[in-house]
C-alpha atoms as a PDB file:
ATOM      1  CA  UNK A   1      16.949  -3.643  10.751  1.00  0.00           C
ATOM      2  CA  UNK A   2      15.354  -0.146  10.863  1.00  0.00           C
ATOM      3  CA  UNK A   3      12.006  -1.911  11.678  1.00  0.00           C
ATOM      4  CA  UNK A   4      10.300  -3.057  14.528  1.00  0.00           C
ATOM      5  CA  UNK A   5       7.463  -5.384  14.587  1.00  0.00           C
ATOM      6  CA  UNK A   6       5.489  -4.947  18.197  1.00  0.00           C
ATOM      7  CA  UNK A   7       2.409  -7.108  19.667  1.00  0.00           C
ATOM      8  CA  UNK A   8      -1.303  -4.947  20.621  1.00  0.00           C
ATOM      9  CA  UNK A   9      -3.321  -7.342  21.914  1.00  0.00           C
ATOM     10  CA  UNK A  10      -4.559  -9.103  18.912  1.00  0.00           C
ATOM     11  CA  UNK A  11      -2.620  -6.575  16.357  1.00  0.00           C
ATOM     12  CA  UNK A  12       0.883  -6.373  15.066  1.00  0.00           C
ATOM     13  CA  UNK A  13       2.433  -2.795  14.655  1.00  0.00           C
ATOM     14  CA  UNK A  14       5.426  -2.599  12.094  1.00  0.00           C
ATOM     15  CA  UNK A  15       7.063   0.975  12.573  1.00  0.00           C
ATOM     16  CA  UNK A  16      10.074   1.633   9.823  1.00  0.00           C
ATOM     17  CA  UNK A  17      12.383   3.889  11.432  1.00  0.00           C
ATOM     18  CA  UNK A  18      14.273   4.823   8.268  1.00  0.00           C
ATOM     19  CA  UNK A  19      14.758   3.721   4.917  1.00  0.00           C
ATOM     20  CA  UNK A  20      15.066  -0.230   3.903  1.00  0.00           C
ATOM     21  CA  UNK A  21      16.838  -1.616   1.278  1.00  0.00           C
ATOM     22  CA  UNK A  22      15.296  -4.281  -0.924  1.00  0.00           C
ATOM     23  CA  UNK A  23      16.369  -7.322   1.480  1.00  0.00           C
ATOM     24  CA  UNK A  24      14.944  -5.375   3.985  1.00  0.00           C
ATOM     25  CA  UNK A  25      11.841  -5.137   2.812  1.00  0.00           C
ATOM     26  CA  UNK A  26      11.690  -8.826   2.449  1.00  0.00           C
ATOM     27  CA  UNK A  27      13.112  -9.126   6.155  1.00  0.00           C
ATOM     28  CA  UNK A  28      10.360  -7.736   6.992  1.00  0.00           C
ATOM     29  CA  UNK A  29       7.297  -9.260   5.023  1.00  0.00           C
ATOM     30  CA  UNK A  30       9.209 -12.325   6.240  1.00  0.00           C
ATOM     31  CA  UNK A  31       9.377 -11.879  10.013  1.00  0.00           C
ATOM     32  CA  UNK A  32       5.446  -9.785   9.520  1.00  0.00           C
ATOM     33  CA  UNK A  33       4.283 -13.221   8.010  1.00  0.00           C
ATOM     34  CA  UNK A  34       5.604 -15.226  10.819  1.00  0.00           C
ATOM     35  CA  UNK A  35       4.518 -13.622  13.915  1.00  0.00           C
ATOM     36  CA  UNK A  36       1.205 -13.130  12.534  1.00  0.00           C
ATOM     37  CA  UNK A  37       0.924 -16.830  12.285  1.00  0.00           C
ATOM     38  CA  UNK A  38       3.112 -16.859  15.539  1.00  0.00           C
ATOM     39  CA  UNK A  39       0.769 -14.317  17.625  1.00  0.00           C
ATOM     40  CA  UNK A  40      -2.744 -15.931  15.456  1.00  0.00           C
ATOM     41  CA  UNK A  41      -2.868 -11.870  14.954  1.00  0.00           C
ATOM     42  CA  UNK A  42      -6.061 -10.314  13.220  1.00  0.00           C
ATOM     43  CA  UNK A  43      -4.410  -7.436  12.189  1.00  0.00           C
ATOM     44  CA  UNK A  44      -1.434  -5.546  11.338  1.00  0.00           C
ATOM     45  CA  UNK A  45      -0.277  -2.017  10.944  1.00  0.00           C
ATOM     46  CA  UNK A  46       2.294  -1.019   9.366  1.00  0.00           C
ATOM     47  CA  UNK A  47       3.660   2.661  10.013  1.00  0.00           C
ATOM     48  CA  UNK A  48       6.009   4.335   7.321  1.00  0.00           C
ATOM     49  CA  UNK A  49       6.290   7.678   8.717  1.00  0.00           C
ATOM     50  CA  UNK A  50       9.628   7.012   9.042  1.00  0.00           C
ATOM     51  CA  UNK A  51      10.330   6.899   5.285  1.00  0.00           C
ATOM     52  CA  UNK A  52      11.823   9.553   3.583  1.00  0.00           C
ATOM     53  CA  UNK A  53      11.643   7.594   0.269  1.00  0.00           C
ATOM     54  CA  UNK A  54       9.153   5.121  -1.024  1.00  0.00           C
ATOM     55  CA  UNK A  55      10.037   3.716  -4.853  1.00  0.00           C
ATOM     56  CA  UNK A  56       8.635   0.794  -6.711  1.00  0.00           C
ATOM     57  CA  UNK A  57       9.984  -2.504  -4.696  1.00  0.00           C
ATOM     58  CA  UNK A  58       8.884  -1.103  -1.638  1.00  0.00           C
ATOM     59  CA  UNK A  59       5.411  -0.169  -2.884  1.00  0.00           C
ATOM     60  CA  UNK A  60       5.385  -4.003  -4.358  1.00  0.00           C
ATOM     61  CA  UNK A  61       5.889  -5.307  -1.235  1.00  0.00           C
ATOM     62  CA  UNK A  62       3.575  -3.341   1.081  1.00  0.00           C
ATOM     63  CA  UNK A  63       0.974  -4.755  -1.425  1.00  0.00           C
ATOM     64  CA  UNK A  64       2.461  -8.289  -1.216  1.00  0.00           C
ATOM     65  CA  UNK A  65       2.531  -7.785   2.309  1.00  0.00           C
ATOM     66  CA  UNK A  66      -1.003  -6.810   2.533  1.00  0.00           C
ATOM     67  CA  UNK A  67      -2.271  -9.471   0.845  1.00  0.00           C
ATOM     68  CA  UNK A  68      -0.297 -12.450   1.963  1.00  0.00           C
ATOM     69  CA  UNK A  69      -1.459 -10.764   5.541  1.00  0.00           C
ATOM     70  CA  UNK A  70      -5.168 -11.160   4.260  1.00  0.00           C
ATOM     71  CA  UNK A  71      -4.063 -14.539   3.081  1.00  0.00           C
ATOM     72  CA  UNK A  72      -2.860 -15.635   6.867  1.00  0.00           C
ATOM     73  CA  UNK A  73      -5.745 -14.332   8.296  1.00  0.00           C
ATOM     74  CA  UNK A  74      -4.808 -11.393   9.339  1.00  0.00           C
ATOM     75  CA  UNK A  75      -6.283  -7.471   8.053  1.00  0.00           C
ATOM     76  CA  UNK A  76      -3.524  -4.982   7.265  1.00  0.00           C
ATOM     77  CA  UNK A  77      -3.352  -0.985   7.317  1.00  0.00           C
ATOM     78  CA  UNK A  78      -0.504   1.019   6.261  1.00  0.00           C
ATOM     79  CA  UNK A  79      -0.085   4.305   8.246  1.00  0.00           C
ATOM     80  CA  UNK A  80       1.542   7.260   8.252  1.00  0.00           C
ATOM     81  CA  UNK A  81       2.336   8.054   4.607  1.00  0.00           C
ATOM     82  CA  UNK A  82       3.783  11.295   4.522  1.00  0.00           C
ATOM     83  CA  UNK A  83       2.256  14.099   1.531  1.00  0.00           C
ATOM     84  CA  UNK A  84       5.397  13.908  -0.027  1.00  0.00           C
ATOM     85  CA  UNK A  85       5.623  10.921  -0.858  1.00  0.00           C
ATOM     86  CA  UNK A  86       1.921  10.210  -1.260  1.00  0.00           C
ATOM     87  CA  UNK A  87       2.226  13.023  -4.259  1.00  0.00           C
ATOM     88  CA  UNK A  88       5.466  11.609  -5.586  1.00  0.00           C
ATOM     89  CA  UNK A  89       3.603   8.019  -5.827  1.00  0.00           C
ATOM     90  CA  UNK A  90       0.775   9.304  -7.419  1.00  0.00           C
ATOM     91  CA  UNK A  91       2.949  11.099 -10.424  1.00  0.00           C
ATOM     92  CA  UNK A  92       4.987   8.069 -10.611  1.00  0.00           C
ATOM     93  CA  UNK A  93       1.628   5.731 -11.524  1.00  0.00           C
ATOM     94  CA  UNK A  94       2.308   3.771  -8.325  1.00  0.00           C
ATOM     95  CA  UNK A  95      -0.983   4.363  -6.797  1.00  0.00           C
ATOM     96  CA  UNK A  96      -2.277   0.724  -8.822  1.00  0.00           C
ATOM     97  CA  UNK A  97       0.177  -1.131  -7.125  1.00  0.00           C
ATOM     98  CA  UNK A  98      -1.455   0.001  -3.629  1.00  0.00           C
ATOM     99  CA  UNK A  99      -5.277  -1.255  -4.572  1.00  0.00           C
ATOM    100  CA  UNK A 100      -6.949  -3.142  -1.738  1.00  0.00           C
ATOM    101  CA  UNK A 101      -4.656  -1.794   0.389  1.00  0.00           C
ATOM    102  CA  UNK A 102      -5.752  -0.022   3.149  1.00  0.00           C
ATOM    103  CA  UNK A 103      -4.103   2.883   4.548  1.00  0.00           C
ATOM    104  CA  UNK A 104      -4.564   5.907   7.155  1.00  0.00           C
ATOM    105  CA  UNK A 105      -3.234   8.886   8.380  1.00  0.00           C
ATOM    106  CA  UNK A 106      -1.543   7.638  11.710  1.00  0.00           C
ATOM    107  CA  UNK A 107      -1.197   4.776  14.246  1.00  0.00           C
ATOM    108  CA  UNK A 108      -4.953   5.927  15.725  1.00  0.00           C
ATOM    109  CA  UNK A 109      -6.056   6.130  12.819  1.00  0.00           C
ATOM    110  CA  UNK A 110      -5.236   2.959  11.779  1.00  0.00           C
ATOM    111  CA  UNK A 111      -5.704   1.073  14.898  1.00  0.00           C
ATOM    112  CA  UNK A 112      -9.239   2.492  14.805  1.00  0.00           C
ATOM    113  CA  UNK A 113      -9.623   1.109  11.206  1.00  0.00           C
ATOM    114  CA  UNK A 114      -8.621  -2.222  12.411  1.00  0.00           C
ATOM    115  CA  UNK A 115     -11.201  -2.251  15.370  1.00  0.00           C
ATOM    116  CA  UNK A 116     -14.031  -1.310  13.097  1.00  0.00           C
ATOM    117  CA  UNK A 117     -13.408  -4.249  10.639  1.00  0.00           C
ATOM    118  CA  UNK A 118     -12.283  -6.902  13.271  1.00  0.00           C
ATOM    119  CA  UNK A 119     -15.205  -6.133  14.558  1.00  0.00           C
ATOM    120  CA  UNK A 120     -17.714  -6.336  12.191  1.00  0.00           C
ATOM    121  CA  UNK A 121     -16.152  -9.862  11.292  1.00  0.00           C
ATOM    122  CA  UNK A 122     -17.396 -11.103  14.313  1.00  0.00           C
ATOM    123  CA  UNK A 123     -20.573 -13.272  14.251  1.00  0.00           C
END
């Protein structure tokens, strides 16, 4: 699988290393879902850097991901989306699909992000 899913403490990092076909994608929001239950994570990240191609299933399931994340517990951040693609989503009316998802320019970035609203959670 051209994904791997490391621990950070109390985050999980999901860096695609190429493209995925469709039962990859649902590898992966599989095996994401577990560990976070798995590792009681409080966040994930999910880097697609890697991508050189981002169409409609996969922009379905990011969101899917996101929220079933949200649903376990757990905040989520896609990183790493590359102009390219971010332009090609936009034309293509994919942008929708994304809402409520959160997303930054890198790892850093995004682990940053995930600091800021773990932490304000706290009591």
């Amino acid at each position: 699988m051209p994904a791997s899913i490391l621990k950070d403490h109390s985050y999980l990092i999901a860096t695609l290393q190429g493209d995925l076909s469709d039962a990859e994608w649902v590898l992966l929001r599989d095996n994401l879902l577990d560990k976070v239950g798995q590792f009681r994570s409080h966040g994930v990240v999910i880097d697609v850097a890697g991508l050189d191609i981002m169409d409609s299933f996969a922009t379905r399931t990011l969101h899917g991901i996101a929220q079933a994340c949200r649903l376990r517990g757990a905040d989520s951040v896609v990183v790493g989306i590359r102009p390219e693609i971010a332009f090609t989503m936009v034309q293509m009316g994919w942008t929708g699909r994304l809402t409520n998802v959160r997303t930054a320019l890198d790892l850093e970035d995004g682990l940053a992000l995930l600091d800021r609203i773990t932490k304000s959670r706290k009591p």
